[in-house]
Protein backbone atom coordinates (compact mmCIF):
# COMPACT_ATOMS: atom_id res chain seq x y z
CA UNK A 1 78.03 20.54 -15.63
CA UNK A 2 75.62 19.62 -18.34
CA UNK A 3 73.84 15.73 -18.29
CA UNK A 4 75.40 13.70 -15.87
CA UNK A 5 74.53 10.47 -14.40
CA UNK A 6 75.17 11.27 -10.85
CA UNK A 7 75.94 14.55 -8.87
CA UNK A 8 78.69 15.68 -6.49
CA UNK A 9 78.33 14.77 -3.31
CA UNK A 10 76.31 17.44 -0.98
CA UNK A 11 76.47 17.75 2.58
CA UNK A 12 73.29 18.82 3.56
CA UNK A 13 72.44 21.49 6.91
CA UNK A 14 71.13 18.28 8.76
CA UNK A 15 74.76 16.37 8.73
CA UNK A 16 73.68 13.91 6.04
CA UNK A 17 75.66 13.54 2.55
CA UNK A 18 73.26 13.08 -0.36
CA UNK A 19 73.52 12.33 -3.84
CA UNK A 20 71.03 12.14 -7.29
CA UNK A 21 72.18 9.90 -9.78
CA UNK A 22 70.36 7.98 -12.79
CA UNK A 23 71.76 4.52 -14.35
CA UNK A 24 71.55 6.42 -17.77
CA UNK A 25 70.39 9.81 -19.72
CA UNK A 26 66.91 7.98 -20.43
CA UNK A 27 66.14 7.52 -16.82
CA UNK A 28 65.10 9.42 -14.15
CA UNK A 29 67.00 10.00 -11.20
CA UNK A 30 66.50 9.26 -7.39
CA UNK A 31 68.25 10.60 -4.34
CA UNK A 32 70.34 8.64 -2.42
CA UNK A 33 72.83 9.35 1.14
CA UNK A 34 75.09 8.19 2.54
CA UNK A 35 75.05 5.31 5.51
CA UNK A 36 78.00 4.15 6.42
CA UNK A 37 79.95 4.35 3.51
CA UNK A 38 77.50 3.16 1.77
CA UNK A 39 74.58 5.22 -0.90
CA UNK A 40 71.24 4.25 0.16
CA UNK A 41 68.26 5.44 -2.02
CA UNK A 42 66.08 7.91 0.36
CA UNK A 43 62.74 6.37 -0.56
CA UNK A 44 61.47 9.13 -3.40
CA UNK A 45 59.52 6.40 -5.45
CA UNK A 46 58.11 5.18 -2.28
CA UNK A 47 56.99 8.23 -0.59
CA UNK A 48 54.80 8.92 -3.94
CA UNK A 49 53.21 5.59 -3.85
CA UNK A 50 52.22 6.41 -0.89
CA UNK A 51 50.87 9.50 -1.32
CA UNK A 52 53.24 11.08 1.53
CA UNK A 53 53.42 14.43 0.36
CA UNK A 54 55.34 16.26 3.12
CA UNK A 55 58.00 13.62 2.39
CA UNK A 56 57.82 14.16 -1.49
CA UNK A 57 58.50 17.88 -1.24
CA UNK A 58 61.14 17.21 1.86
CA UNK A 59 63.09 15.22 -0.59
CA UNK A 60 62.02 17.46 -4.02
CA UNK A 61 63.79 20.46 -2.15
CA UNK A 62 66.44 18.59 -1.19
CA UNK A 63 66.81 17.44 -5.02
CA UNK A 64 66.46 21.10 -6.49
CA UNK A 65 69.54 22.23 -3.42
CA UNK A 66 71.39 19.73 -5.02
CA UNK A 67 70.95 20.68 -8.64
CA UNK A 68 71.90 23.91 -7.94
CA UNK A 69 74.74 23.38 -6.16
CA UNK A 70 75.86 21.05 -8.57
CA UNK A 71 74.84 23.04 -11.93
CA UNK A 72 72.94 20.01 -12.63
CA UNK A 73 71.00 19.94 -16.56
CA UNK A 74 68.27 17.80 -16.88
């Protein structure tokens, strides 16, 4: 797909719908999913301010699934 602000949607093995996006090429991205309708961000920034590793990498693998499914460039 090449740069992209925000991936295709991806249903994940645990029932949830998640979703990386970026407000523009010069930022980084978080992961979002989906409540209710609504895109939620998933806490990424959070868990590494506070230093909850088994979190970060939960939600790093979950990121990487994503980009490949997706054929997502950074």
């Amino acid at each position: 797909m090449g740069l992209q602000l925000q991936s295709a949607e991806f249903l994940h093995e645990d029932g949830i719908t998640y979703c990386i996006r970026r407000k523009t090429l010069k930022e980084d991205f978080t992961i979002y999913e989906k409540r209710d309708g609504e895109w939620v961000n998933c806490g990424l920034d959070q868990a590494v301010k506070e230093v909850n590793f088994s979190e970060f990498k939960r939600l790093g693998l979950l990121i990487k699934k994503i980009m490949d499914a997706d054929q997502w460039l950074a």
